[in-house]
C-alpha atoms as a PDB file:
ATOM      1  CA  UNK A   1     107.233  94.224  90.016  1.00  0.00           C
ATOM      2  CA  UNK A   2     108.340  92.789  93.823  1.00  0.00           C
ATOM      3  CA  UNK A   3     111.199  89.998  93.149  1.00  0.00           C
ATOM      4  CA  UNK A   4     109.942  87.120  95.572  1.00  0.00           C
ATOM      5  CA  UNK A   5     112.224  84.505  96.748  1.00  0.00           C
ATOM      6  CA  UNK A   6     111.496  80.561  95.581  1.00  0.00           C
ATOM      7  CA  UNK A   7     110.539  79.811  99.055  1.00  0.00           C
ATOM      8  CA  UNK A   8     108.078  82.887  99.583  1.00  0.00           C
ATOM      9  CA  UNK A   9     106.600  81.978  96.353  1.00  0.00           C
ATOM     10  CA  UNK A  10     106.080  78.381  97.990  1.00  0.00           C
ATOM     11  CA  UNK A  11     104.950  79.678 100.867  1.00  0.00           C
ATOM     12  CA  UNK A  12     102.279  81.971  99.003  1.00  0.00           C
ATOM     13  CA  UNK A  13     101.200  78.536  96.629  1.00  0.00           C
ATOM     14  CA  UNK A  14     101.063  76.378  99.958  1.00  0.00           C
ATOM     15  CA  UNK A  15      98.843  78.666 101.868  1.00  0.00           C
ATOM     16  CA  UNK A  16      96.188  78.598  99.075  1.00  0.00           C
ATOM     17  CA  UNK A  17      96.445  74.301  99.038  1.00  0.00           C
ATOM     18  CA  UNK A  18      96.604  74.090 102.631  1.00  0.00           C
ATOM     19  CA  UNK A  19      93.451  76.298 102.934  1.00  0.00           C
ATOM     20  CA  UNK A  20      91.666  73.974 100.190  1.00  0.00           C
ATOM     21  CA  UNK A  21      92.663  70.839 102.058  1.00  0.00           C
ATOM     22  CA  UNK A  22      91.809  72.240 105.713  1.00  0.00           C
ATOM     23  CA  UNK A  23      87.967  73.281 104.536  1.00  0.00           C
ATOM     24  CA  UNK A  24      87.934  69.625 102.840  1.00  0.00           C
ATOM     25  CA  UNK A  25      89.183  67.876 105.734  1.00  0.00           C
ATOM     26  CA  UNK A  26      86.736  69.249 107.454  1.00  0.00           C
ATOM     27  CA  UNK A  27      83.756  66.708 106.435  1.00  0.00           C
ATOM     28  CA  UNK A  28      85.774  64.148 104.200  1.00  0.00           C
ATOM     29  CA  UNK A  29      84.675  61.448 102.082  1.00  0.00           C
ATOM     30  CA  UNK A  30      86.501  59.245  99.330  1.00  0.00           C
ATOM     31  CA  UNK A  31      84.814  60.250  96.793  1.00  0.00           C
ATOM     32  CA  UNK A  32      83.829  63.814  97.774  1.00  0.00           C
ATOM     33  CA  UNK A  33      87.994  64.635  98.562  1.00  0.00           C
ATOM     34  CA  UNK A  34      88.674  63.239  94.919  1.00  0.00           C
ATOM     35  CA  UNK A  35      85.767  66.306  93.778  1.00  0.00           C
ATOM     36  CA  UNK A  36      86.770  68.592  95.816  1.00  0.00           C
ATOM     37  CA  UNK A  37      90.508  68.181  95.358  1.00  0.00           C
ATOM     38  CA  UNK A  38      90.389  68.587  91.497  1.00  0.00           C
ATOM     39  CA  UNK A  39      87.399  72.015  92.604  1.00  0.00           C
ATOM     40  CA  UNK A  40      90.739  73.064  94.546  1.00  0.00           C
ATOM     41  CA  UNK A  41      93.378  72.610  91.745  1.00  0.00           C
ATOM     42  CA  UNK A  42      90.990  74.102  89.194  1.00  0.00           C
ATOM     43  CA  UNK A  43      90.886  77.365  92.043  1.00  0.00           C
ATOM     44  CA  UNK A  44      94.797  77.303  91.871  1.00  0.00           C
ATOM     45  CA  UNK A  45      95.344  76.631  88.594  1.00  0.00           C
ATOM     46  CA  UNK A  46      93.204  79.854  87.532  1.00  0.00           C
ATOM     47  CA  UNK A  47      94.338  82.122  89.884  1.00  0.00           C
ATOM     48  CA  UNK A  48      96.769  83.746  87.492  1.00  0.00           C
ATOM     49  CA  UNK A  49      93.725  84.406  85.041  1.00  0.00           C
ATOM     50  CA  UNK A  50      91.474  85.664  87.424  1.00  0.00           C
ATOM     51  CA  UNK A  51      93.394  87.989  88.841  1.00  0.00           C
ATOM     52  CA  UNK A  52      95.649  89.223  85.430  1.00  0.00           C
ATOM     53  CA  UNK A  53      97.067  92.432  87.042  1.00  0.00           C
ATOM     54  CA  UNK A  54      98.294  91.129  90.553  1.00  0.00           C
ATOM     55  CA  UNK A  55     102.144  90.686  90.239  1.00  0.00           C
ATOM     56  CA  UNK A  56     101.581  88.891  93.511  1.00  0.00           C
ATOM     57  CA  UNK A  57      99.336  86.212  92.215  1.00  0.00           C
ATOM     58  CA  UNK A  58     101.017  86.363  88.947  1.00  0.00           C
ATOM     59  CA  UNK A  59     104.372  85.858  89.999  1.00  0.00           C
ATOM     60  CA  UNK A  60     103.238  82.355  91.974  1.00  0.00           C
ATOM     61  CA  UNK A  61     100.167  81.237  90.336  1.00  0.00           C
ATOM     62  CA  UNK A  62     101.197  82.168  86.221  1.00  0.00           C
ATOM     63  CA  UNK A  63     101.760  79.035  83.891  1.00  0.00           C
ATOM     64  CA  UNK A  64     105.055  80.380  83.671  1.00  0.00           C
ATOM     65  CA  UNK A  65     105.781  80.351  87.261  1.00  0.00           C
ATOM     66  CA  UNK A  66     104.198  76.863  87.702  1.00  0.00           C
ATOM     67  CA  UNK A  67     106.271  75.283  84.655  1.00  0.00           C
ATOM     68  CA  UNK A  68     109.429  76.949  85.531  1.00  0.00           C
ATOM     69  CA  UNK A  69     109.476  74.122  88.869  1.00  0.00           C
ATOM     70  CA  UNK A  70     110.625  76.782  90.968  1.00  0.00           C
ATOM     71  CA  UNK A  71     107.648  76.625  93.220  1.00  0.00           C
ATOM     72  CA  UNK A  72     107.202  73.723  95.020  1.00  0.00           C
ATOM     73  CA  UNK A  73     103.698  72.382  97.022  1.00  0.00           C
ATOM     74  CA  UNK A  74     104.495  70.864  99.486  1.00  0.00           C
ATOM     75  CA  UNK A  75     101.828  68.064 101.175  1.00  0.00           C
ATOM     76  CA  UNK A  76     100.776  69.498 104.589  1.00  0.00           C
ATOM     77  CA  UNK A  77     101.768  67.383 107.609  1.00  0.00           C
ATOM     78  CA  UNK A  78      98.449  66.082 108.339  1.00  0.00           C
ATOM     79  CA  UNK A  79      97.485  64.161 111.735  1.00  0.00           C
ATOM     80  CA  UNK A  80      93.797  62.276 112.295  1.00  0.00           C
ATOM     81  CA  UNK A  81      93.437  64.246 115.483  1.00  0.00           C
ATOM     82  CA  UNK A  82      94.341  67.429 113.831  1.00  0.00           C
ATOM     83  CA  UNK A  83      91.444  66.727 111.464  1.00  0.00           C
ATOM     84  CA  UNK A  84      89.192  65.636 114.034  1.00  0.00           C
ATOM     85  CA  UNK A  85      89.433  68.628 116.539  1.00  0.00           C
ATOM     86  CA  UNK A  86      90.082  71.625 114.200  1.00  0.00           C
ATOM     87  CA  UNK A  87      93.608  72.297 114.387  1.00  0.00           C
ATOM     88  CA  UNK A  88      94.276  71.607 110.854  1.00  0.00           C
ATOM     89  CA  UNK A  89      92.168  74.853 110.135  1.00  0.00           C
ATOM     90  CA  UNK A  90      94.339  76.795 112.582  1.00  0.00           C
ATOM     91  CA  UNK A  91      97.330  75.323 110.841  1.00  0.00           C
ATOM     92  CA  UNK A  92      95.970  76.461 107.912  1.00  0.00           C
ATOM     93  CA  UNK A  93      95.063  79.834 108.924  1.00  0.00           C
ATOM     94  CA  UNK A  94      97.975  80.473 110.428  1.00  0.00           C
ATOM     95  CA  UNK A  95     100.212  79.791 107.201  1.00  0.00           C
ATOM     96  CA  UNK A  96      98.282  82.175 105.419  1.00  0.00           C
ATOM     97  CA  UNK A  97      98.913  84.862 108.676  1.00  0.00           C
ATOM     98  CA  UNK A  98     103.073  83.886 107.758  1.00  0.00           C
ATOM     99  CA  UNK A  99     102.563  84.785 104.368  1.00  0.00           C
ATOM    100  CA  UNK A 100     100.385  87.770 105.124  1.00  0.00           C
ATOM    101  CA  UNK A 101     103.332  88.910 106.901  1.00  0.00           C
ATOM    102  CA  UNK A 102     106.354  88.371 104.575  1.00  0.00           C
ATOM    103  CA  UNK A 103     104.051  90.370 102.032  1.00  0.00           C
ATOM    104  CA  UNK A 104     103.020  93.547 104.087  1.00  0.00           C
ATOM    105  CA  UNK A 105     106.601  96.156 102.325  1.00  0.00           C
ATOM    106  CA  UNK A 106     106.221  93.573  99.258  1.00  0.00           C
ATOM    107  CA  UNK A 107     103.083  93.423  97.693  1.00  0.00           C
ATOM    108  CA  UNK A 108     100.536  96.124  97.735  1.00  0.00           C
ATOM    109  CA  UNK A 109      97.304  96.973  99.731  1.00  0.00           C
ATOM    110  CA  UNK A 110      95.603  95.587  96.417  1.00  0.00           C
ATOM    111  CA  UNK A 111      97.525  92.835  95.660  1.00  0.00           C
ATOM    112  CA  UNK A 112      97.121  91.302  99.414  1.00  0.00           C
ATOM    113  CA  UNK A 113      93.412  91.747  99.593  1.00  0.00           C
ATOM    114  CA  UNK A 114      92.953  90.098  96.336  1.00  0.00           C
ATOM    115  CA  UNK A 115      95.548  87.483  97.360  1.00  0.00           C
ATOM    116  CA  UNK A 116      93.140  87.063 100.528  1.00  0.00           C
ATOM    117  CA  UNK A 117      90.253  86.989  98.234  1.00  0.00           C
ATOM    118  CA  UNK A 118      91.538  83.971  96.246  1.00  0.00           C
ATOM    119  CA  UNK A 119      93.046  82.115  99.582  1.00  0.00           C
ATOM    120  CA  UNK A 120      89.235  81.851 100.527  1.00  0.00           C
ATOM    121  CA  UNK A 121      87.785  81.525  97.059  1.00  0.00           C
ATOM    122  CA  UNK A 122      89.959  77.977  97.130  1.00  0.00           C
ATOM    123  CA  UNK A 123      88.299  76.828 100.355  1.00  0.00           C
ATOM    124  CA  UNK A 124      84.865  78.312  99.097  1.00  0.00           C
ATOM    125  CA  UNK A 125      85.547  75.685  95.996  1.00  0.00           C
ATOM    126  CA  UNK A 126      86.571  73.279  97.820  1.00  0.00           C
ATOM    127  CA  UNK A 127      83.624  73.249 100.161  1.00  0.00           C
ATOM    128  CA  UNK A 128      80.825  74.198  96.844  1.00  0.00           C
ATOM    129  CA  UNK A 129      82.988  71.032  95.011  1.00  0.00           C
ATOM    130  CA  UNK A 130      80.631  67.941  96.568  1.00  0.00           C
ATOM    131  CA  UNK A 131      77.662  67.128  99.081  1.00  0.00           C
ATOM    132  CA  UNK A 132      77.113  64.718 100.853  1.00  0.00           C
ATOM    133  CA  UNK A 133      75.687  61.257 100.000  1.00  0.00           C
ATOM    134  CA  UNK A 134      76.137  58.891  97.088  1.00  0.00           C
ATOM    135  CA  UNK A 135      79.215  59.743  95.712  1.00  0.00           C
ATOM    136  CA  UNK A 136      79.107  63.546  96.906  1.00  0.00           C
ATOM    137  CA  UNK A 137      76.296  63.730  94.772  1.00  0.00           C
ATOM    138  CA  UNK A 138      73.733  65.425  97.238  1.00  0.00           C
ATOM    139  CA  UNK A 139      72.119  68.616  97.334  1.00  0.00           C
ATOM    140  CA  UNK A 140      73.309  70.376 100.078  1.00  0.00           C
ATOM    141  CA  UNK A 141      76.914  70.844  99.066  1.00  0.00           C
ATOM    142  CA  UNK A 142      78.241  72.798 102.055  1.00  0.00           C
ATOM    143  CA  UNK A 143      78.493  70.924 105.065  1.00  0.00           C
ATOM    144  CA  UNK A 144      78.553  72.317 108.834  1.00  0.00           C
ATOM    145  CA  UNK A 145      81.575  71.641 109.466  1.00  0.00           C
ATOM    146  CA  UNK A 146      82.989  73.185 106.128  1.00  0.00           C
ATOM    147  CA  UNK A 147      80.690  76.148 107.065  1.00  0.00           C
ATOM    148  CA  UNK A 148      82.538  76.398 110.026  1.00  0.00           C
ATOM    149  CA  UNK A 149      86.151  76.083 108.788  1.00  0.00           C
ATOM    150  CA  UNK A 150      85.242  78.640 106.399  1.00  0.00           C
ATOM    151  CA  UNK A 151      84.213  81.185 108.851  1.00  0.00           C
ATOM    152  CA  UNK A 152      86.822  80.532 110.950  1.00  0.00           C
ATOM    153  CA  UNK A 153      89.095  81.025 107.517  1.00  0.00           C
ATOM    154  CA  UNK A 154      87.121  84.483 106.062  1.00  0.00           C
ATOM    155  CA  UNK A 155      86.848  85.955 109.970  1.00  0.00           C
ATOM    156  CA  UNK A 156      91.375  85.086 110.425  1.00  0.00           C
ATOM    157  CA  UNK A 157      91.347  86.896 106.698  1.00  0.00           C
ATOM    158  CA  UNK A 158      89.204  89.771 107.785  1.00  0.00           C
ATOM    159  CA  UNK A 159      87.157  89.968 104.122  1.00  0.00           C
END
């Protein structure tokens, strides 16, 4: 198993949450951002399960890693006009790009698609988490513009 440093483990947590917030800053509502923030914790939170045989994942996403306080999620720095014209998904995407970096020697062909896998699955969750209307209760849960950061998100991935 690759030893990762406490700050590329935070690095590799941060890029799934900012990914998750970018795709649900991309059509917020109060209500809907309370769904779809628990959809993206959920995503996080059973990362280690889902994938059981990535030391990648494992080693960031695990109970054990979690509890041990080691990793630390940081809030994004988040601006209205970031929001408004995009940028935050760029941000976003371009975290994950750092981290897809630092990993290439480290983790394995395997372990970094499946990594890439779950950094979208997170925004996928995110965006599936709430529609539109009373209380994100609506039908049509994907919005346009979460259709578009997730494009944007699985084209920068390349899955």
């Amino acid at each position: 198993m690759t030893a990762y440093s406490n700050q590329e483990l935070t690095s590799i947590a941060n890029a799934a949450m900012t990914t998750g917030m970018a795709v649900a800053m991309a059509d917020m509502g109060l209500i809907s951002s309370a769904i779809e923030a628990v959809a993206m914790t959920k995503e996080i939170m059973g990362a280690a399960a889902k994938y059981p045989n990535n030391t990648l994942i494992q080693a960031a996403f695990s109970e054990t890693a979690i509890k041990a306080g080691t990793i630390k999620m940081d809030k994004p720095d988040v601006k209205a006009e970031d929001i408004k014209s995009g940028v935050f998904v760029d941000k976003a995407i371009a975290t994950v790009q750092a981290v897809l970096t630092t990993l290439e020697g480290k983790a394995t062909a395997d372990e970094i698609k499946e990594y890439k896998t779950l950094i979208y699955a997170v925004g996928e969750a995110v965006a599936n988490a709430a529609g539109s209307g009373l209380f994100g209760s609506g039908a049509t849960k994907v919005s346009p513009e979460e259709a578009a950061a997730l494009a944007k998100i699985k084209a920068a991935l390349g899955i």
